[in-house]
C-alpha atoms as a PDB file:
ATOM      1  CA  UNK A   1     111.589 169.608 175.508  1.00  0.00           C
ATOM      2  CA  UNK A   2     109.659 168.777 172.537  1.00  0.00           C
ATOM      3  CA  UNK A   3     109.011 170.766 169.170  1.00  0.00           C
ATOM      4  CA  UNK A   4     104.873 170.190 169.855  1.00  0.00           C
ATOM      5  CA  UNK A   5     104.905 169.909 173.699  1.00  0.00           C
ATOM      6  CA  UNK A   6     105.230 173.230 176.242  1.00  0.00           C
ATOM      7  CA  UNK A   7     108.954 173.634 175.668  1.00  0.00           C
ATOM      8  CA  UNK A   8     109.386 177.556 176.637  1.00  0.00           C
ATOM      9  CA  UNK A   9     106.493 177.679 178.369  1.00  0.00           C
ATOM     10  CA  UNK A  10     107.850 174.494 180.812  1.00  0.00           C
ATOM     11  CA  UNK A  11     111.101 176.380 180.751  1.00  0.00           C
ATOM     12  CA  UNK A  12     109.684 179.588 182.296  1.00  0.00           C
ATOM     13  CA  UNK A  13     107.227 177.302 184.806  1.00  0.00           C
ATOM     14  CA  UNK A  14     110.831 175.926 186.119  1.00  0.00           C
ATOM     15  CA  UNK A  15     112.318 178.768 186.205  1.00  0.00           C
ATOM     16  CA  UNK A  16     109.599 180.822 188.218  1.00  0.00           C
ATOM     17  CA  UNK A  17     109.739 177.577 190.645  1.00  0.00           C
ATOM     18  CA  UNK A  18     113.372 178.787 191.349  1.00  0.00           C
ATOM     19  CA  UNK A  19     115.166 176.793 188.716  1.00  0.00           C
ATOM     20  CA  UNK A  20     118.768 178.206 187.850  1.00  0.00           C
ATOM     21  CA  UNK A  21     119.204 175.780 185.214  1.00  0.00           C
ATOM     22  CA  UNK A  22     119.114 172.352 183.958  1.00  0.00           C
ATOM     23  CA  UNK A  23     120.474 170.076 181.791  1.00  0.00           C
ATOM     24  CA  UNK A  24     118.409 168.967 178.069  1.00  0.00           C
ATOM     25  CA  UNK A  25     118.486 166.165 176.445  1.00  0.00           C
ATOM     26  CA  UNK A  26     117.617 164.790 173.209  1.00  0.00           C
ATOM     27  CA  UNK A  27     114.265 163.003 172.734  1.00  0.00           C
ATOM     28  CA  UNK A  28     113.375 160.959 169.478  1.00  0.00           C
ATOM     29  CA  UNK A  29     111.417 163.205 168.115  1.00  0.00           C
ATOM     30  CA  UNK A  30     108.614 162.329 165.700  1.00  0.00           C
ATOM     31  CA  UNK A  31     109.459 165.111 164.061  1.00  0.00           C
ATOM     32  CA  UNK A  32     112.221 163.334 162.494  1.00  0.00           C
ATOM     33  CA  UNK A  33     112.176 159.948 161.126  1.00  0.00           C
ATOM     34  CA  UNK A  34     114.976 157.847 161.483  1.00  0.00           C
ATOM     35  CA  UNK A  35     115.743 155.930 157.766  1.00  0.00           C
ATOM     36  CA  UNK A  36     119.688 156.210 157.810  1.00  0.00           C
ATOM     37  CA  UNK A  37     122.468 157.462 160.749  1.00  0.00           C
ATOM     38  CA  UNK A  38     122.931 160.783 158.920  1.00  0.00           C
ATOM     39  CA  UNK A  39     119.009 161.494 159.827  1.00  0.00           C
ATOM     40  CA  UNK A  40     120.058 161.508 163.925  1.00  0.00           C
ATOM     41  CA  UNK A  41     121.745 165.205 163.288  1.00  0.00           C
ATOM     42  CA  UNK A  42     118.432 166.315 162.728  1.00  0.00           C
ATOM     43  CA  UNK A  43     116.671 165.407 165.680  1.00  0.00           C
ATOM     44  CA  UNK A  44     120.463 167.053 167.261  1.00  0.00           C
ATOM     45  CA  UNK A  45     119.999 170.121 165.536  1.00  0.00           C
ATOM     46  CA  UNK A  46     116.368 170.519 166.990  1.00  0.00           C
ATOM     47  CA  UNK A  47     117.563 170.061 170.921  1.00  0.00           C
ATOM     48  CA  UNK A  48     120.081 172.692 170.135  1.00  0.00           C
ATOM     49  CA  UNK A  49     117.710 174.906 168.669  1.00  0.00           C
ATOM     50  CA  UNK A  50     115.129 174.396 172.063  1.00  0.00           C
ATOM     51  CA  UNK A  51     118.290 175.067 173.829  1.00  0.00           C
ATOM     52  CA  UNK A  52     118.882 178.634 172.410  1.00  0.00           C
ATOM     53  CA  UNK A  53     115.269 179.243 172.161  1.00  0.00           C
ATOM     54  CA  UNK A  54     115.173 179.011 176.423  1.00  0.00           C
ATOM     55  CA  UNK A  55     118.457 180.693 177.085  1.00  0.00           C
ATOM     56  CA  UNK A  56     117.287 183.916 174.886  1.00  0.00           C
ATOM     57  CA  UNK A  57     113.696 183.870 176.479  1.00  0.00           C
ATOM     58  CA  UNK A  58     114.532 182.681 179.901  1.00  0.00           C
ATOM     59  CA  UNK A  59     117.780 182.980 182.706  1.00  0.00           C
ATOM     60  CA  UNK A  60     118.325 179.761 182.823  1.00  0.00           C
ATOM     61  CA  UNK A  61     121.885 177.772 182.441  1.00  0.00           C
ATOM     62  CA  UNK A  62     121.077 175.526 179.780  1.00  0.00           C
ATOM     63  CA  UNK A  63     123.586 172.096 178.878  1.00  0.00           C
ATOM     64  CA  UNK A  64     122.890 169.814 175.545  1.00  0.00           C
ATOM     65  CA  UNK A  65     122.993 166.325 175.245  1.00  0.00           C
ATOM     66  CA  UNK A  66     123.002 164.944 172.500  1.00  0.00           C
ATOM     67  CA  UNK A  67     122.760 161.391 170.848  1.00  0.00           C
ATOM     68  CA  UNK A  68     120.818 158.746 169.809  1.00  0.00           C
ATOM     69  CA  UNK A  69     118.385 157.266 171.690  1.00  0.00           C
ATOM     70  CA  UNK A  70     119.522 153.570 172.823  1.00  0.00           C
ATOM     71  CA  UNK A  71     115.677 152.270 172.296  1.00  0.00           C
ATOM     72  CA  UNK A  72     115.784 153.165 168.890  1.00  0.00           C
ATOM     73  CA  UNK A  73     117.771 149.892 167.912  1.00  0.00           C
ATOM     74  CA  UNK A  74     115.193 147.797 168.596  1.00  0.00           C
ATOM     75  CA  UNK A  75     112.460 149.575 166.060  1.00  0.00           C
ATOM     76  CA  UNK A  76     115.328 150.379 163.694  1.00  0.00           C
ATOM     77  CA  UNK A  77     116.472 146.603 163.719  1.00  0.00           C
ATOM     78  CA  UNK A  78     112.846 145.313 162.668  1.00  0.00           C
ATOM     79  CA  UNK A  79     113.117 147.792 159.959  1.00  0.00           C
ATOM     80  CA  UNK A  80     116.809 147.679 158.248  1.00  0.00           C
ATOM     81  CA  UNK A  81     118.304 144.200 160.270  1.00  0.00           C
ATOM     82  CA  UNK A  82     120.578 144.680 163.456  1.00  0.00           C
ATOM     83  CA  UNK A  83     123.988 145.299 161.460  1.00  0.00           C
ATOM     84  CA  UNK A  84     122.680 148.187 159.562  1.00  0.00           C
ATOM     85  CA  UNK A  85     120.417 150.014 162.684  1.00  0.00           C
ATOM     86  CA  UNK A  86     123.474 149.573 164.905  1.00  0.00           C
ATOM     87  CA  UNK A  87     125.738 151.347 161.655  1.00  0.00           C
ATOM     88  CA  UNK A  88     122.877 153.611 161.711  1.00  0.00           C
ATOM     89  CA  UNK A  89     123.180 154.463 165.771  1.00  0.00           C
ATOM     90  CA  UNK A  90     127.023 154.637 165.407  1.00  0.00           C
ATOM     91  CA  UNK A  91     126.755 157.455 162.977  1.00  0.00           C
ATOM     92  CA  UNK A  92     124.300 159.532 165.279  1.00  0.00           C
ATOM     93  CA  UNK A  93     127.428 158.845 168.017  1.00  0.00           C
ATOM     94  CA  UNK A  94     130.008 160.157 166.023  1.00  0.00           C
ATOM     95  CA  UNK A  95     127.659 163.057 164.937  1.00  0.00           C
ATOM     96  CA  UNK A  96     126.826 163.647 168.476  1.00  0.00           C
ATOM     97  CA  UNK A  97     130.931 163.708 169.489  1.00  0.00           C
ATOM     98  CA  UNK A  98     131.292 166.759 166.595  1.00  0.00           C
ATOM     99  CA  UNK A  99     128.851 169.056 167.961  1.00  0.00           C
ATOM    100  CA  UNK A 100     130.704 168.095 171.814  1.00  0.00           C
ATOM    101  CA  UNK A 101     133.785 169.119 169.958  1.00  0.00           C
ATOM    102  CA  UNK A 102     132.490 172.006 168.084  1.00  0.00           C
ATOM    103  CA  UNK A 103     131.390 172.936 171.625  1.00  0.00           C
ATOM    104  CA  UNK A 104     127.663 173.332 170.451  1.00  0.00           C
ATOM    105  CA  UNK A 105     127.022 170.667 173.227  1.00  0.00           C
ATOM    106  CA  UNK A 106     128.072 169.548 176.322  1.00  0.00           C
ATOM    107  CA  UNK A 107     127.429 165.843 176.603  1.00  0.00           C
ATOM    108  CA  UNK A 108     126.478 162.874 174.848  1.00  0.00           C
ATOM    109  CA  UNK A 109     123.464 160.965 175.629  1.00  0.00           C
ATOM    110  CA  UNK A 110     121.187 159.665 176.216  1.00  0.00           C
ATOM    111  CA  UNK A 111     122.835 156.167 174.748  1.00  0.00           C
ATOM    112  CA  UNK A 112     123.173 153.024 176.244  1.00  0.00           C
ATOM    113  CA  UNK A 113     121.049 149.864 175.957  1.00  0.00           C
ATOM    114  CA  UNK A 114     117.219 148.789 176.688  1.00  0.00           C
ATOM    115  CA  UNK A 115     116.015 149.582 180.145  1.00  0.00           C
ATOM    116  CA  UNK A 116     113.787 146.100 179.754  1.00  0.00           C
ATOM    117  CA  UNK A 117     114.260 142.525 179.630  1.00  0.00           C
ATOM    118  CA  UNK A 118     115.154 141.363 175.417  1.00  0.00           C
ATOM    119  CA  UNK A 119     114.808 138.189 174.169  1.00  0.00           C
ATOM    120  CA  UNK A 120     117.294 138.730 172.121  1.00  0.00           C
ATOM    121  CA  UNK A 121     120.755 138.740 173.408  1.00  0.00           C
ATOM    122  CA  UNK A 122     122.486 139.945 170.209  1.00  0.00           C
ATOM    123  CA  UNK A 123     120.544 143.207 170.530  1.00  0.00           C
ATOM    124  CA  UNK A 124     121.973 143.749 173.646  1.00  0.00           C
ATOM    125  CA  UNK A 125     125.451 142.718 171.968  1.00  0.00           C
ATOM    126  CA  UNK A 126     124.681 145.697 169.936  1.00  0.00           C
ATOM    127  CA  UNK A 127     124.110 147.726 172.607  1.00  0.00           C
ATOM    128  CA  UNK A 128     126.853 147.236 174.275  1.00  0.00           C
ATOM    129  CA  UNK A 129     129.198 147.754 171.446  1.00  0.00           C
ATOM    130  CA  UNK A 130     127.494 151.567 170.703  1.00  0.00           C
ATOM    131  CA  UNK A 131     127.765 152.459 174.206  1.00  0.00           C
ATOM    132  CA  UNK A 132     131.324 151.688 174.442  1.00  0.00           C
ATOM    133  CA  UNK A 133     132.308 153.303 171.325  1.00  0.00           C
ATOM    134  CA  UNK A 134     130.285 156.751 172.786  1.00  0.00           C
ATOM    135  CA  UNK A 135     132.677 156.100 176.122  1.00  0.00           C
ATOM    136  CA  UNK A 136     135.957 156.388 173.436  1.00  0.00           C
ATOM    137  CA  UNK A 137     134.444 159.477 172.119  1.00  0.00           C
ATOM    138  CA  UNK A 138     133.625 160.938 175.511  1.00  0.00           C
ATOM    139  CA  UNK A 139     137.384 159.914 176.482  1.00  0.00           C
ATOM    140  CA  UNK A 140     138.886 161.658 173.041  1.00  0.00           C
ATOM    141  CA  UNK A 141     136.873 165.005 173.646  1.00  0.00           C
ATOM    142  CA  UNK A 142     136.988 164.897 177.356  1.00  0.00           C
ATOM    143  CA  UNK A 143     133.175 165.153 177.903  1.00  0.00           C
ATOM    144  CA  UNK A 144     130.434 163.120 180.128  1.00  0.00           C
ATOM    145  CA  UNK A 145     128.066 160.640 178.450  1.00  0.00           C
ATOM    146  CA  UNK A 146     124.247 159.913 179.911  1.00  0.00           C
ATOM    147  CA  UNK A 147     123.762 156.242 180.100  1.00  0.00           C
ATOM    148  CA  UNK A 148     120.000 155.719 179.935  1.00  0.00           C
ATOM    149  CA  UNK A 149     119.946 151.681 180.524  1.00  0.00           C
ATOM    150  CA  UNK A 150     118.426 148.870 183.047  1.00  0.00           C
ATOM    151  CA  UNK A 151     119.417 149.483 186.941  1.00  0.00           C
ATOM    152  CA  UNK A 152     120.608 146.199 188.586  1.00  0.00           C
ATOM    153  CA  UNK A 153     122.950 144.981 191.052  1.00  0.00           C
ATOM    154  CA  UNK A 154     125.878 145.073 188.917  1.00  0.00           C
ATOM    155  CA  UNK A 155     125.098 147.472 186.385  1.00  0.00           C
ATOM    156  CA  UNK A 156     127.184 150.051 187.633  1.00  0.00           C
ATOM    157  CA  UNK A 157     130.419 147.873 188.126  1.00  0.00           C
ATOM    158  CA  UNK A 158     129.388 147.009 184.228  1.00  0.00           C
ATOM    159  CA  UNK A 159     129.654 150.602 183.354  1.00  0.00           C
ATOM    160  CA  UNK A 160     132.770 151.252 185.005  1.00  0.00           C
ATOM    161  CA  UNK A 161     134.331 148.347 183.606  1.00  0.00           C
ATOM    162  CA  UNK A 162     133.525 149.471 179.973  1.00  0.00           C
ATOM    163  CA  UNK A 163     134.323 152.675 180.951  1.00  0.00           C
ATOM    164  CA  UNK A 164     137.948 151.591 181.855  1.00  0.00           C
ATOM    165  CA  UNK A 165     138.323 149.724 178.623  1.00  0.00           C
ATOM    166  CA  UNK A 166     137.326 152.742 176.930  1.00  0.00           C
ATOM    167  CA  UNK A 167     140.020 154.961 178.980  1.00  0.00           C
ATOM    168  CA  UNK A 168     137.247 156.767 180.166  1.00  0.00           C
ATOM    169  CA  UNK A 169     137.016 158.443 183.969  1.00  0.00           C
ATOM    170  CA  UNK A 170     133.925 156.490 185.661  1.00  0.00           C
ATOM    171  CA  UNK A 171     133.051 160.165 187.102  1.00  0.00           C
ATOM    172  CA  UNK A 172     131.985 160.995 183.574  1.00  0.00           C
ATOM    173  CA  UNK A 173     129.551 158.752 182.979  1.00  0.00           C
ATOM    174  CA  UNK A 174     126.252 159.449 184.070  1.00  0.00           C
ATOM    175  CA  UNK A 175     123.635 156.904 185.030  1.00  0.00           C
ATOM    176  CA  UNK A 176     119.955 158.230 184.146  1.00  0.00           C
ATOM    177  CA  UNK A 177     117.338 157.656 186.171  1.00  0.00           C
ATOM    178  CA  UNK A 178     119.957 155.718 188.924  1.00  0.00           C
ATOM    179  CA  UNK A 179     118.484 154.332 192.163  1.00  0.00           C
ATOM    180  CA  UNK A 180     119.885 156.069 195.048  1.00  0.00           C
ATOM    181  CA  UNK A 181     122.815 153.851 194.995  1.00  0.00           C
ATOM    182  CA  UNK A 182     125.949 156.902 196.504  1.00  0.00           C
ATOM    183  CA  UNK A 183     128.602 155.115 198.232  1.00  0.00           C
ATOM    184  CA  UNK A 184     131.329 154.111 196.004  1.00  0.00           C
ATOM    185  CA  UNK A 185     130.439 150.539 196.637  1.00  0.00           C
ATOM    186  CA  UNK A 186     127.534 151.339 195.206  1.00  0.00           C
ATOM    187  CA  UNK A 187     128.939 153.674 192.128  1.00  0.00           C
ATOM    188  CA  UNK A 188     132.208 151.968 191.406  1.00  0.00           C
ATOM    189  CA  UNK A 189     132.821 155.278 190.389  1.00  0.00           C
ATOM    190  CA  UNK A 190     130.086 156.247 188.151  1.00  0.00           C
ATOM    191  CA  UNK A 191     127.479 159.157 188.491  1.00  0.00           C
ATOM    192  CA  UNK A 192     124.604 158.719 189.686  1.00  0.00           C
ATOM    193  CA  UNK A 193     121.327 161.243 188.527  1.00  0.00           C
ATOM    194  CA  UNK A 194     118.160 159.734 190.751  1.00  0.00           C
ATOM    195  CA  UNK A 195     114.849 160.852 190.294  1.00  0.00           C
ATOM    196  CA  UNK A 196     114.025 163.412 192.628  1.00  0.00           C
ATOM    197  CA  UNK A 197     111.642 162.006 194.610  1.00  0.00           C
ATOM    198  CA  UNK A 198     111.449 162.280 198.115  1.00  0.00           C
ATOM    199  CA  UNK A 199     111.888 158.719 199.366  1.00  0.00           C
ATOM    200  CA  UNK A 200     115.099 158.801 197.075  1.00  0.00           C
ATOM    201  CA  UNK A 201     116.408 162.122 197.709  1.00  0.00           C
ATOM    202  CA  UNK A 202     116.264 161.137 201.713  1.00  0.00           C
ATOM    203  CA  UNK A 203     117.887 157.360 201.554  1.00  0.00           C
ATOM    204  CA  UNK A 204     120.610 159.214 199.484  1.00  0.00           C
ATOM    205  CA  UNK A 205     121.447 162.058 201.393  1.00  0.00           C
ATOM    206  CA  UNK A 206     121.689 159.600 204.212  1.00  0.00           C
ATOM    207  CA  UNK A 207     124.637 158.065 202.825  1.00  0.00           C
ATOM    208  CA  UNK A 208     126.642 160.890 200.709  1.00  0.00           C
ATOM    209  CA  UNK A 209     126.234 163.578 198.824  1.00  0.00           C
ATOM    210  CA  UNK A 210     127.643 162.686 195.730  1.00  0.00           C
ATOM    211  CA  UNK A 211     124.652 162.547 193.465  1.00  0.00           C
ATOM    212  CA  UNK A 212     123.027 164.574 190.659  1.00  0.00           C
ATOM    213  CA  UNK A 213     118.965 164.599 190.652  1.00  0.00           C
ATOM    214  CA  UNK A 214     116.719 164.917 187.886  1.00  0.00           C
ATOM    215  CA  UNK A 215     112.915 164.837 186.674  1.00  0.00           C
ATOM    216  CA  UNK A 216     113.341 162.810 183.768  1.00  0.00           C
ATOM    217  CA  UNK A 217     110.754 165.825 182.444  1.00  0.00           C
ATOM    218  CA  UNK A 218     109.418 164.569 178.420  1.00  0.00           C
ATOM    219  CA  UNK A 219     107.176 167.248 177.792  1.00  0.00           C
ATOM    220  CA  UNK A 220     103.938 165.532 176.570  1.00  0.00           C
ATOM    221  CA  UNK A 221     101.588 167.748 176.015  1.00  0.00           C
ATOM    222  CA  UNK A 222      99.050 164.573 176.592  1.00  0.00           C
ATOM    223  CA  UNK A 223     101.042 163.708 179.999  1.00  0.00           C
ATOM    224  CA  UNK A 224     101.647 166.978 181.737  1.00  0.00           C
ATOM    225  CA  UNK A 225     103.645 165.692 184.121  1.00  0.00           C
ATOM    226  CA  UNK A 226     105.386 163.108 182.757  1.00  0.00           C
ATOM    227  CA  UNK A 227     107.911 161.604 183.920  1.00  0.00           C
ATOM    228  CA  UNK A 228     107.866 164.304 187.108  1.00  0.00           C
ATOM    229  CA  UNK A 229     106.806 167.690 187.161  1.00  0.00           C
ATOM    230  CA  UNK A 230     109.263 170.326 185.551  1.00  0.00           C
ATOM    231  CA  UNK A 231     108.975 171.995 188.891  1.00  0.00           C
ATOM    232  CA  UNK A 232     109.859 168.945 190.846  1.00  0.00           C
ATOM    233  CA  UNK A 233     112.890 169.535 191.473  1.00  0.00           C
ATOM    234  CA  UNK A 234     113.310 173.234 192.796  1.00  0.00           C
ATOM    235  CA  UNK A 235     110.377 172.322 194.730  1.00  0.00           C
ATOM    236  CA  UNK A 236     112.026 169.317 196.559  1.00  0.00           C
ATOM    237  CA  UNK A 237     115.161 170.957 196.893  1.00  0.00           C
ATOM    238  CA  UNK A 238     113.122 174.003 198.865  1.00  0.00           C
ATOM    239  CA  UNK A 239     111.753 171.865 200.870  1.00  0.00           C
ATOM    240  CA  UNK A 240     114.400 169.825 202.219  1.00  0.00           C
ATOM    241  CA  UNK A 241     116.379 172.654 202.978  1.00  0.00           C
ATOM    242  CA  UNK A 242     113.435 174.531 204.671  1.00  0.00           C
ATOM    243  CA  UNK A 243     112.949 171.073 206.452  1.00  0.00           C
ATOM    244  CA  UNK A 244     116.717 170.767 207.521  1.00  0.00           C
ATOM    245  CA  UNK A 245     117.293 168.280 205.689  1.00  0.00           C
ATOM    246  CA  UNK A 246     119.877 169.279 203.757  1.00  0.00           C
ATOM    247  CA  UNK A 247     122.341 171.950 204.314  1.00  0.00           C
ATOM    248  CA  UNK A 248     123.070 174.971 201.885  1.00  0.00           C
ATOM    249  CA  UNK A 249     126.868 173.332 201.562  1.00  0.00           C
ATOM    250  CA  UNK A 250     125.019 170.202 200.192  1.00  0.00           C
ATOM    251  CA  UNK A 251     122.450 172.308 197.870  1.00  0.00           C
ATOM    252  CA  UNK A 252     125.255 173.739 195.769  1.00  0.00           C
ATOM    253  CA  UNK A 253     127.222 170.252 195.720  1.00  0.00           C
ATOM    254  CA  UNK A 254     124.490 168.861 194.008  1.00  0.00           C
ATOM    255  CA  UNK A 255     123.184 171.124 192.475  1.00  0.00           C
ATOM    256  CA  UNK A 256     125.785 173.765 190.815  1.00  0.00           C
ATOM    257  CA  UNK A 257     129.693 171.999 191.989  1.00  0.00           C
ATOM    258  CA  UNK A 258     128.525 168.365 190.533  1.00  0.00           C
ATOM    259  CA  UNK A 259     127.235 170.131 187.445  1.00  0.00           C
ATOM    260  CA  UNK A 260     129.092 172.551 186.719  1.00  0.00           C
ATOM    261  CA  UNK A 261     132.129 170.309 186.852  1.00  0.00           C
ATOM    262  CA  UNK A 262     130.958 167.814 184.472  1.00  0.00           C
ATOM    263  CA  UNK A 263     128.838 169.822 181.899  1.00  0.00           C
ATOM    264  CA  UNK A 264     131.232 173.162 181.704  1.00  0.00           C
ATOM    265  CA  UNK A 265     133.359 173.297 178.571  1.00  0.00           C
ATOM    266  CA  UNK A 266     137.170 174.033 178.844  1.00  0.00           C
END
C-alpha cells in the first residue's frame, strides 16, 4: 500500500473478493527520502500507520513487515559510497527488529540483495552481509524475515546456509516472489511465497502443499494492477477449489495454518 496509491480503497476491493487477510509490506516510499539509516523508521512508521488505517476500516487480518528495501543499496551507494549506504541499511535492520520486538510488527522484510545481474561484486558482498545480520535478528526475536532477492538454482540452499550460520530456522525465512520450487529438495528448508498465478499455483500443488502465495500487489495508482491484481489471489484460490483442484484441507494450509504460524506473535 502506498501513501498516494488506492491503499483502503485496494484493501476493501480484496476484501469484497473474499480476502480474510494478508500480509503488508514496506515499499520505499517517495514520501521519504533516504539521506541517513535513522530516515528508514519513517518509511516503517508509514506501513504501520496503512496497517491500522485497514484493520479499523476493513475485517481484514493485517501482518507488517518491515525493513529496508535491499535495492536501495545500489542508489544509496552512488550517493554516500558502499560503506556508509550499507551502515545506512543496517540501521533500518536494527530499527526494523525493535518494532518486531515491540510487537508493532510481525516480520522483517523485504531485505535481501538485487534481484538482477551487478557488475559489481562488492555490492553484492554488501548484500549479503545485511541479509545475514537481519537472519541474527530474526533468530534473537524469534520472527520470519522476507527475502526479496534473484531466484536461481541454488539460491535457496544459499539462504538456508546463511540461515544456519545465523542460528536461524530455514522455515522462517521467506522467499518473495519464489518459483514454485515445494519439495524440500527444492526448499532446503526455506519458504517459499510464489506468485499466484495459475500455471504456478498448479505445478506446485502437484508436488506439495507447503507454499505461501502472494500478488506482489504495489499499489500504483499509474499501474493498477501491478504486480497482480489485489484480487488475484481470492480469485484463484475460488477457482481452484470450485475446479477441484485443491481441497478445503489444502485452502487453509496455505492460506491461514502456513500464515498464521509464521506471522502470529507469542
Amino acid at each position: 500500500m502506498s501513501p498516494s496509491g488506492h491503499n483502503i480503497e485496494a484493501l476493501k476491493e480484496f476484501e469484497a473478493a473474499g480476502g480474510t487477510g494478508l500480509t503488508l509490506v514496506t515499499l520505499p516510499y517517495t514520501e521519504v527520502p533516504i539521506t541517513n539509516g535513522s530516515d528508514f523508521i519513517k518509511s516503517f512508521k508509514i506501513t504501520l500507520s496503512l496497517a491500522e488505517s485497514g484493520r479499523q476500516r476493513t475485517n481484514l487480518k493485517i501482518n507488517v513487515a518491515v525493513g529496508p528495501y535491499p535495492i536501495l543499496l545500489i542508489p544509496l551507494m552512488k550517493h554516500f559510497g558502499l560503506e556508509k549506504a550499507e551502515s545506512m541499511l543496517m540501521q533500518g535492520i536494527e530499527d526494523a527488529a525493535k518494532l518486531v520486538t515491540n510487537g508493532k510488527a510481525n516480520a522483517i522484510g523485504e531485505i535481501g540483495r538485487p534481484h538482477f545481474p551487478v557488475d559489481d561484486p562488492k555490492i553484492i558482498e554488501a548484500s549479503n552481509r545485511i541479509l545475514l545480520r537481519g537472519m541474527e535478528l530474526a533468530h534473537d526475536i524469534d520472527c520470519p524475515i522476507i527475502v526479496h532477492c534473484e531466484s536461481e538454482p541454488h539460491t535457496n540452499k544459499e539462504l538456508a546456509s546463511m540461515a544456519k550460520k545465523a542460528a536461524l530456522n530455514p522455515g522462517k525465512v521467506i522467499k518473495h516472489s519464489s518459483p514454485p520450487w515445494v519439495m524440500p529438495k527444492e526448499t532446503h528448508g526455506i519458504m517459499p511465497s510464489i506468485p499466484a498465478s495459475k500455471s504456478f499455483i498448479r505445478e506446485a500443488l502437484s508436488k506439495s502443499d507447503r507454499f505461501m502465495i502472494e500478488t506482489d500487489y504495489i499499489d500504483d495508482v499509474t499501474r493498477p494492477n501491478a504486480i497482480m491484481a489485489v484480487t488475484t489471489v481470492p480469485k484463484k484460490i475460488k477457482g481452484f477449489y470450485q475446479s477441484g483442484e485443491i481441497s478445503e484441507e489444502q485452502v487453509y494450509r496455505i492460506c491461514e495454518d502456513i500464515p498464521n504460524s509464521l506471522y502470529s506473535r507469542k
